[in-house]
N, C-alpha and C. Protein backbone atom coordinates (compact mmCIF):
# COMPACT_ATOMS: atom_id res chain seq x y z
N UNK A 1 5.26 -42.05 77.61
CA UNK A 1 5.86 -40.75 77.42
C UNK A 1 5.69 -39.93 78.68
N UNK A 2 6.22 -39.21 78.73
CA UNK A 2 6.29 -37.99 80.23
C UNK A 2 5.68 -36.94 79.68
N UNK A 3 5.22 -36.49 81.15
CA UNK A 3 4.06 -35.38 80.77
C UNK A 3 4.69 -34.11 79.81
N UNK A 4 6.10 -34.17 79.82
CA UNK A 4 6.85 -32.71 79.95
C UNK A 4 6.61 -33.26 77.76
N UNK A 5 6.54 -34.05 77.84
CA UNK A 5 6.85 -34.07 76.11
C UNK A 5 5.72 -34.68 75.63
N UNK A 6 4.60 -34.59 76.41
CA UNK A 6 3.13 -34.87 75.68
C UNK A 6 3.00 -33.04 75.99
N UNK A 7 3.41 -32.60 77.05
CA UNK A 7 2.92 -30.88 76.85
C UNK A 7 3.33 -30.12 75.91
N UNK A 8 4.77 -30.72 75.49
CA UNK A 8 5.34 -30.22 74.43
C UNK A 8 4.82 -29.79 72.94
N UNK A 9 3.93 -31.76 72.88
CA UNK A 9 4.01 -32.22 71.78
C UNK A 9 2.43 -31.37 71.30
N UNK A 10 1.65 -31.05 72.10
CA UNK A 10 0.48 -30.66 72.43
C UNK A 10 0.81 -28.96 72.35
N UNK A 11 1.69 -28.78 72.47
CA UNK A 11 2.00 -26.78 72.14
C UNK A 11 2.23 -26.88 71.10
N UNK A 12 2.78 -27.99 70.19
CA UNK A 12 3.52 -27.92 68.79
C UNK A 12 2.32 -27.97 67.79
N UNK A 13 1.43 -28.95 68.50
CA UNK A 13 0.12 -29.47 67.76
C UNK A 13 -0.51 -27.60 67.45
N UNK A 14 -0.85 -26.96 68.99
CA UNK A 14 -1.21 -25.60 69.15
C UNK A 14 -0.81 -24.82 67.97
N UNK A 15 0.30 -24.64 67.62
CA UNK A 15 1.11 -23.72 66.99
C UNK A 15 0.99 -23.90 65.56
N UNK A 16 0.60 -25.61 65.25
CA UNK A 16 0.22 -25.88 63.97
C UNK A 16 -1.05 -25.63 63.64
N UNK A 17 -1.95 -25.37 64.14
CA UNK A 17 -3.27 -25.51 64.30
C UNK A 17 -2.99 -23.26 64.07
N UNK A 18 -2.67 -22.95 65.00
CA UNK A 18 -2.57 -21.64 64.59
C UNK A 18 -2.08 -21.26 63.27
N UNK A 19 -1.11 -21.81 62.86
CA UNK A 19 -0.66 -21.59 62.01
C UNK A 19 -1.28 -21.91 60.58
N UNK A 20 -1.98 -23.09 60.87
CA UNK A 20 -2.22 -23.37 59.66
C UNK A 20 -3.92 -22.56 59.38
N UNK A 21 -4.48 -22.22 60.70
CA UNK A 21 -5.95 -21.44 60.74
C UNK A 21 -5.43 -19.79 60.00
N UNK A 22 -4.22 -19.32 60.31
CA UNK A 22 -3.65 -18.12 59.68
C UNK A 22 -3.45 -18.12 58.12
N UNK A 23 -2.87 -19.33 57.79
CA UNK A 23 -2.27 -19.83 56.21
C UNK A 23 -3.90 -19.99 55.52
N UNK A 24 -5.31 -20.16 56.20
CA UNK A 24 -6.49 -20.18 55.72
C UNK A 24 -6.53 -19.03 55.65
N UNK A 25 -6.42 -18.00 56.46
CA UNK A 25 -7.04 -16.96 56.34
C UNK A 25 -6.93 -16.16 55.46
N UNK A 26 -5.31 -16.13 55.12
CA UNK A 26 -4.32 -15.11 54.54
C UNK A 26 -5.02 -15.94 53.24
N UNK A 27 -5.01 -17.15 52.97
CA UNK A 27 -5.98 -17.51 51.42
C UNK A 27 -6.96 -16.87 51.09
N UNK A 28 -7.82 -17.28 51.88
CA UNK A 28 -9.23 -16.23 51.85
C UNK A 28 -9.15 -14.77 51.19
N UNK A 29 -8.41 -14.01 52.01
CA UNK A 29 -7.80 -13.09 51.64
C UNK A 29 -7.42 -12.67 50.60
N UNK A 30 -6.15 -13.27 49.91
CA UNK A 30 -5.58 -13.41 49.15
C UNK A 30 -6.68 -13.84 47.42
N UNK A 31 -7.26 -14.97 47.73
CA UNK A 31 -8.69 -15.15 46.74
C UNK A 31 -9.65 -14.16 46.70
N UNK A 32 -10.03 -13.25 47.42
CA UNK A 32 -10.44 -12.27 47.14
C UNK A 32 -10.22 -11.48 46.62
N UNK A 33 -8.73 -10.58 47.08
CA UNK A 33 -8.09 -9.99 46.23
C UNK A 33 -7.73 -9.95 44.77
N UNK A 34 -7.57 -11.47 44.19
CA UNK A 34 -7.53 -12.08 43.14
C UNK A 34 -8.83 -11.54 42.22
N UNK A 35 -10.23 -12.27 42.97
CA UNK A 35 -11.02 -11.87 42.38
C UNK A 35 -11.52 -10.35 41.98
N UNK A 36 -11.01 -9.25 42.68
CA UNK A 36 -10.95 -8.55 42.32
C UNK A 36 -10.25 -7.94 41.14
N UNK A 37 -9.34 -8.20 41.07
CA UNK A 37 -7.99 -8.23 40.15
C UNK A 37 -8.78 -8.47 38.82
N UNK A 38 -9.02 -9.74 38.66
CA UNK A 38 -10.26 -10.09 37.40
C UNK A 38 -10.71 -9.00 37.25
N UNK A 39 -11.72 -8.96 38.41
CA UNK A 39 -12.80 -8.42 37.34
C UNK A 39 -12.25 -6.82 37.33
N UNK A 40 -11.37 -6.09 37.88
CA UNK A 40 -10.48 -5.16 37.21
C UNK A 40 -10.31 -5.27 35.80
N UNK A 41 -9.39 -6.32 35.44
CA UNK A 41 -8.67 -6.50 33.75
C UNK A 41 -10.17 -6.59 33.23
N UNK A 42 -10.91 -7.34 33.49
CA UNK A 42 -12.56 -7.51 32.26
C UNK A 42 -12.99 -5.97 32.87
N UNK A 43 -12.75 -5.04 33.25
CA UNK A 43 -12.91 -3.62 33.30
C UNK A 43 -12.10 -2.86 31.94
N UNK A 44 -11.30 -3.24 32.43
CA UNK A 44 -10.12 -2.76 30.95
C UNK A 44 -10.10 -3.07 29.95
N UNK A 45 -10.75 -4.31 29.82
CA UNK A 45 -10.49 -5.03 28.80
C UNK A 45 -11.93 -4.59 27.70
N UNK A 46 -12.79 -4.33 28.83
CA UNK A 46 -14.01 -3.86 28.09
C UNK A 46 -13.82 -2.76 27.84
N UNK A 47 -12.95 -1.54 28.51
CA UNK A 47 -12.84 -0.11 28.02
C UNK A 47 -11.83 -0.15 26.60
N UNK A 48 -10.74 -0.80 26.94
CA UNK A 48 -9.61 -0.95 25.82
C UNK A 48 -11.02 -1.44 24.33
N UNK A 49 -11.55 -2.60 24.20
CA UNK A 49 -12.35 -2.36 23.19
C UNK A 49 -13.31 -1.35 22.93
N UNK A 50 -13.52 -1.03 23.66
CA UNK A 50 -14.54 0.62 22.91
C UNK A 50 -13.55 1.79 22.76
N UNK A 51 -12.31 1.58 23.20
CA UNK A 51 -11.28 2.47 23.07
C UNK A 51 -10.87 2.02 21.35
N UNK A 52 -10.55 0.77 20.91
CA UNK A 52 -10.27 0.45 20.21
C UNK A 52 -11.30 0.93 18.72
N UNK A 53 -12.37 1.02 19.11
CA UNK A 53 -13.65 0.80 18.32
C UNK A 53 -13.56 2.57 17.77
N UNK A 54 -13.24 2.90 18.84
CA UNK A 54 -13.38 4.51 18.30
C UNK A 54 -12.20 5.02 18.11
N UNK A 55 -10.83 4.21 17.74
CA UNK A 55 -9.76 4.74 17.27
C UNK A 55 -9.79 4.04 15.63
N UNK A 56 -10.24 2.98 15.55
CA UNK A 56 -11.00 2.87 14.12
C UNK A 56 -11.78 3.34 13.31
N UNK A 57 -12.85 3.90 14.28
CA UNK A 57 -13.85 4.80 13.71
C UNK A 57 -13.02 6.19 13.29
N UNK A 58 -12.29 6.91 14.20
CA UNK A 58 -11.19 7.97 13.74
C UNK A 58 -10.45 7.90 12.82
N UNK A 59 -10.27 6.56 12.47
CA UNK A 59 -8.84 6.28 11.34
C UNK A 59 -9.85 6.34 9.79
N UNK A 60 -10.85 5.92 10.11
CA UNK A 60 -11.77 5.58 9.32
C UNK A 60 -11.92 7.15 8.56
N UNK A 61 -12.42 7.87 9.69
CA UNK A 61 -12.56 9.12 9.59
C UNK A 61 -11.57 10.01 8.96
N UNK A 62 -10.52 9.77 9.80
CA UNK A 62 -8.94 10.02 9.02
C UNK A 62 -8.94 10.21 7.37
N UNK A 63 -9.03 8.76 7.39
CA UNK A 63 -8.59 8.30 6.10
C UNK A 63 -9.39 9.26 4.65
N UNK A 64 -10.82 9.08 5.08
CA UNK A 64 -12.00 9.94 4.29
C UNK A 64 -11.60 11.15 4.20
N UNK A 65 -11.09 12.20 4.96
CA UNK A 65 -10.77 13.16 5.10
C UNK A 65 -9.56 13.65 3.85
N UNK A 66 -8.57 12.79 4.28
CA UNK A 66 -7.55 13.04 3.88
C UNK A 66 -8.46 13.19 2.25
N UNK A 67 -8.72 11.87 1.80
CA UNK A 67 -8.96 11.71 0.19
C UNK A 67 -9.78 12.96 -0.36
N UNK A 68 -11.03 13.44 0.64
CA UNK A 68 -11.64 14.19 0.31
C UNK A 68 -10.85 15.72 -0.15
N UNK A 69 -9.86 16.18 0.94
CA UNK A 69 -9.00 16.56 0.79
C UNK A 69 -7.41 16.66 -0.24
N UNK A 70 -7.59 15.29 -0.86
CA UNK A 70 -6.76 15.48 -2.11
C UNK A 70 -7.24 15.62 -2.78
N UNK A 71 -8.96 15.08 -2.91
CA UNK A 71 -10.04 15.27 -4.37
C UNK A 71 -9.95 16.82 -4.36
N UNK A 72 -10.39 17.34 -3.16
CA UNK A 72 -10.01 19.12 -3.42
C UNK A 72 -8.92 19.61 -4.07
N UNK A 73 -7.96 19.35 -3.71
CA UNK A 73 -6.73 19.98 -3.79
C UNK A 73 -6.68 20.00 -5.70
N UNK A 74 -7.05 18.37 -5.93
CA UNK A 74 -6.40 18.12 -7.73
C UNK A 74 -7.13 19.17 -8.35
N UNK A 75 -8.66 19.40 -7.52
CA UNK A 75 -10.14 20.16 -8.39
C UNK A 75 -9.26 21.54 -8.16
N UNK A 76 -9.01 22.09 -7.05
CA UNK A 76 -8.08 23.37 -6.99
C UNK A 76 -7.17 23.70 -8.29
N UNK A 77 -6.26 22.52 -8.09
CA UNK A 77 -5.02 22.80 -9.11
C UNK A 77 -5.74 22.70 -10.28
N UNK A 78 -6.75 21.85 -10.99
CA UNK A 78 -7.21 22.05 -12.42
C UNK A 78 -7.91 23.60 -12.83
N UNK A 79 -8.42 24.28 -11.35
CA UNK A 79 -9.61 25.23 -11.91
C UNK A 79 -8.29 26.31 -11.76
N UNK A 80 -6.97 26.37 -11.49
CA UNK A 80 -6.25 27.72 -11.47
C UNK A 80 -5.69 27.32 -12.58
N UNK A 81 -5.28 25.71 -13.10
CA UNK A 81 -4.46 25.79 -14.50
C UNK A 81 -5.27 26.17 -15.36
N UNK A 82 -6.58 26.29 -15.44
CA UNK A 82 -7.64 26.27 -16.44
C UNK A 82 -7.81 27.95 -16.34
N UNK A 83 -8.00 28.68 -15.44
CA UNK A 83 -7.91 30.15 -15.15
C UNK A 83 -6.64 30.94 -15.94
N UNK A 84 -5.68 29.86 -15.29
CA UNK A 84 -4.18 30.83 -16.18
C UNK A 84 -3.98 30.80 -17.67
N UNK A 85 -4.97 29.98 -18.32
CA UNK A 85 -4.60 30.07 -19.58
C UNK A 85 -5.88 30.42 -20.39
């Protein structure tokens, strides 16, 4: 072979070698980022359940309310029908 296309072949080699030390890097990178990402969502994911926990506990709450609130209301309406007559 001639020198002019072993120099060639030897810049191409260069360029792959760069290239492919860049395509590591940008991984690296990139896997990090990732891992971050995770453990973001298991951030959320742990707030969304205690979010969850205390919109049950509210409904829960809700719900008691309300009944307690109709038990009033019937005791209301019996002690004014019982008054009016």
């Amino acid at each position: 072979m001639e020198q002019k296309q072993l120099d060639r072949m030897e810049d191409m080699l260069t360029n792959l070698i760069k290239i492919v030390g860049t395509l590591s890097n940008d991984f690296q990178v990139m896997k990090q980022e990732l891992q971050d990402v995770k453990k973001d969502v298991e951030e959320v994911k742990k707030e969304q359940a205690v979010t969850n926990r205390i919109l049950t506990d509210m409904r829960a709450d809700q719900d008691h309310i309300w009944e307690k609130a109709a038990k009033n209301e019937r005791e209301l309406a019996k002690l004014k029908r019982h008054l009016q007559l």
